[in-house]
Protein backbone atom coordinates (compact mmCIF):
# COMPACT_ATOMS: atom_id res chain seq x y z
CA UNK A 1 0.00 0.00 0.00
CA UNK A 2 0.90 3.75 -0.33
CA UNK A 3 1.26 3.85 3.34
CA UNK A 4 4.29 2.43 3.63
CA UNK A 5 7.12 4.41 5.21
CA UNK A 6 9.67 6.03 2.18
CA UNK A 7 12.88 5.20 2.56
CA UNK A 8 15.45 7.69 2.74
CA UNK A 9 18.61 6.74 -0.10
CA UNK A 10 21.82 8.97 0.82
CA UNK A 11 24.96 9.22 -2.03
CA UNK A 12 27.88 10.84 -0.78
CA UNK A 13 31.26 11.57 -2.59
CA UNK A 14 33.97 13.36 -1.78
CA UNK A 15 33.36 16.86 -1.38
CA UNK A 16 29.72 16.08 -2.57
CA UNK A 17 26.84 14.49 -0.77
CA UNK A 18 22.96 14.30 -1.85
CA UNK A 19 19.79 12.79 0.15
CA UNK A 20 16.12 11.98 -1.44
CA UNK A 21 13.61 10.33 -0.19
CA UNK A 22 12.72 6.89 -2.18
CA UNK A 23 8.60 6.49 -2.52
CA UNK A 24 6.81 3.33 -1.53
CA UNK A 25 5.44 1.41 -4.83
CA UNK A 26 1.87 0.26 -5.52
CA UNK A 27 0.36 -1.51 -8.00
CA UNK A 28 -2.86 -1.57 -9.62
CA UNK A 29 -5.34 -1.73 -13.05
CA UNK A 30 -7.62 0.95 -13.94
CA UNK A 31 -10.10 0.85 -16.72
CA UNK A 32 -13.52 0.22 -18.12
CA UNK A 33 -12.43 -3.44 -17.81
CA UNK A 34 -12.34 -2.61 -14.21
CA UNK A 35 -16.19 -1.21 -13.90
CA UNK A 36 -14.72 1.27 -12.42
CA UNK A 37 -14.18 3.15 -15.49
CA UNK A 38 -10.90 5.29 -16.48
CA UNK A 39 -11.25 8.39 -14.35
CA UNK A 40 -11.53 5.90 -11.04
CA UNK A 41 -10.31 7.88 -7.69
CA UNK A 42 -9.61 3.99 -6.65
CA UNK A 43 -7.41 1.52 -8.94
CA UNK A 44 -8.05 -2.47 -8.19
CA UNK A 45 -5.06 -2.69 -6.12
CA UNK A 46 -2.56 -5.50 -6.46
CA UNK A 47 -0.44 -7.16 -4.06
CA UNK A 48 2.86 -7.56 -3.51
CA UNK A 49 4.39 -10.94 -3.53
CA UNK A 50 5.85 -11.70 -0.21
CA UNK A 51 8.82 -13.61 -2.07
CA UNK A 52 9.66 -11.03 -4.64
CA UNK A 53 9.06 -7.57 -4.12
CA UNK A 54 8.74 -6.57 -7.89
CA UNK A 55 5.91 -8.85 -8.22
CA UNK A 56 2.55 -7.73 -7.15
CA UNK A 57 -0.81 -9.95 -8.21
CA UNK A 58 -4.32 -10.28 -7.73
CA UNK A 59 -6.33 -13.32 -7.72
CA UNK A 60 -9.99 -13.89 -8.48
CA UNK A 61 -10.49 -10.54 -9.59
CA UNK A 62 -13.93 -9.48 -11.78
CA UNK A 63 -13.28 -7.73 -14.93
CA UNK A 64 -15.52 -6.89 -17.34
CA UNK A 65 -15.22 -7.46 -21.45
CA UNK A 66 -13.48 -4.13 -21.67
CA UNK A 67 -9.85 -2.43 -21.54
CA UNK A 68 -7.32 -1.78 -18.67
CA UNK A 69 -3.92 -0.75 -17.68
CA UNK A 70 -1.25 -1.24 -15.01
CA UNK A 71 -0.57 2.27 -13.01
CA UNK A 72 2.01 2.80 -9.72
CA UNK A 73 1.25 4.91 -7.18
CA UNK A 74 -2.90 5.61 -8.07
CA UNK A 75 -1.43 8.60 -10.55
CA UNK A 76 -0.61 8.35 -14.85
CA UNK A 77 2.97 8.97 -13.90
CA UNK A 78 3.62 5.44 -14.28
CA UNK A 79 1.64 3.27 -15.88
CA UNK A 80 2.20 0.04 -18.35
CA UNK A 81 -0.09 -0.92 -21.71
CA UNK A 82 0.85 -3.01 -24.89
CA UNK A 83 3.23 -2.62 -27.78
CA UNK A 84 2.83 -5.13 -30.55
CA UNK A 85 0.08 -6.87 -28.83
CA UNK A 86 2.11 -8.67 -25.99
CA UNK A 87 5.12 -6.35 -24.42
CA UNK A 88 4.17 -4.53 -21.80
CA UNK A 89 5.81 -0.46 -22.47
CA UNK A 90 5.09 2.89 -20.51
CA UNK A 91 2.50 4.93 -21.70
CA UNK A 92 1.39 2.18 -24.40
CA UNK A 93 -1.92 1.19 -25.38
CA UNK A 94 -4.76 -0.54 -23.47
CA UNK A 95 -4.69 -4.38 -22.44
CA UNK A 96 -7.85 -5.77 -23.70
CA UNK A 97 -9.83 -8.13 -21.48
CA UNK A 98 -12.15 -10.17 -24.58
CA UNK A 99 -14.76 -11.71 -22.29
CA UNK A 100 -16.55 -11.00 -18.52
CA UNK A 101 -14.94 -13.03 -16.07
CA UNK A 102 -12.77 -14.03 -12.79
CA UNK A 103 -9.21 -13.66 -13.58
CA UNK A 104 -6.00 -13.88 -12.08
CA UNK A 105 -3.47 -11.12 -12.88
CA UNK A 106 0.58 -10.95 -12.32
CA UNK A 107 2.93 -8.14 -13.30
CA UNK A 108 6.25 -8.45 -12.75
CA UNK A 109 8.83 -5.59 -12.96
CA UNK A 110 12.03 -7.41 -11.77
CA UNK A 111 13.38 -8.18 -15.25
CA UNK A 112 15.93 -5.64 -16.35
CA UNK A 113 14.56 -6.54 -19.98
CA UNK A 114 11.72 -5.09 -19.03
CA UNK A 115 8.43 -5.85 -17.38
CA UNK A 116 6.00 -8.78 -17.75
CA UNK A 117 2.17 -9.52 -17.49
CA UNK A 118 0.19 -12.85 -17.36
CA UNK A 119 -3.66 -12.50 -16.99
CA UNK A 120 -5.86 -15.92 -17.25
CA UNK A 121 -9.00 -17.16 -16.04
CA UNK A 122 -9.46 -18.55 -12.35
CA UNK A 123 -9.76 -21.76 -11.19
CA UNK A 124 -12.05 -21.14 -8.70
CA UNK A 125 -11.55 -24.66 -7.29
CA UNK A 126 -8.29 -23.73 -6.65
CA UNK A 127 -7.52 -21.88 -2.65
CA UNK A 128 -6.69 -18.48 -3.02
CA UNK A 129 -2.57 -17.05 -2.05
């Protein structure tokens, strides 16, 4: 969540020294896929994976035949859509969700190639994370 504590990242050399604070991160998908529409106050918020901390999913969510995209922080600042149909670029165009249904979403932002999505149906035998 946003409410984490920022971190504080300090860079000194000699003669030189500089401070900044480092944001928490927070993931989530905003769209008319969403039913919440584009202009949402409130993104469908992802979690973080307790293993990796550059992976943040949601299980069992609803979406709706529709359109969505991944955004940090509940702002445009950030956000991640398609190039070419399957990479995942900032500021590219919307991820299209064909049918209404449960579905389970990943991103992943830990590859220094670049970041990843997988989005597919729930088994809703299955026990949730």
């Amino acid at each position: 969540p946003i409410d984490q504590p920022a971190q504080v990242l300090k860079v000194s050399q000699p003669g030189h020294s500089f401070e900044a604070n480092r944001l928490p991160m927070s993931w989530g998908i905003v769209g008319t896929a969403t039913g919440r529409g584009w202009d949402a106050l409130e993104d469908i918020p992802l979690m973080q994976d307790s293993g990796n901390p550059n992976r943040w999913r949601r299980q069992r969510v609803e979406l709706k035949q529709g359109e969505f995209k991944f955004r940090a922080n509940r702002n445009w600042e950030i956000n991640y859509g398609l190039v070419e149909g399957s990479e995942l670029a900032p500021y590219a165009e919307n991820i299209s969700v064909a049918a209404d249904g449960v579905y389970d979403i990943l991103l992943d932002v830990s590859s220094q190639t670049g970041p990843s999505f997988e989005i597919k149906p729930s088994n809703l035998l299955e026990p949730r994370d």
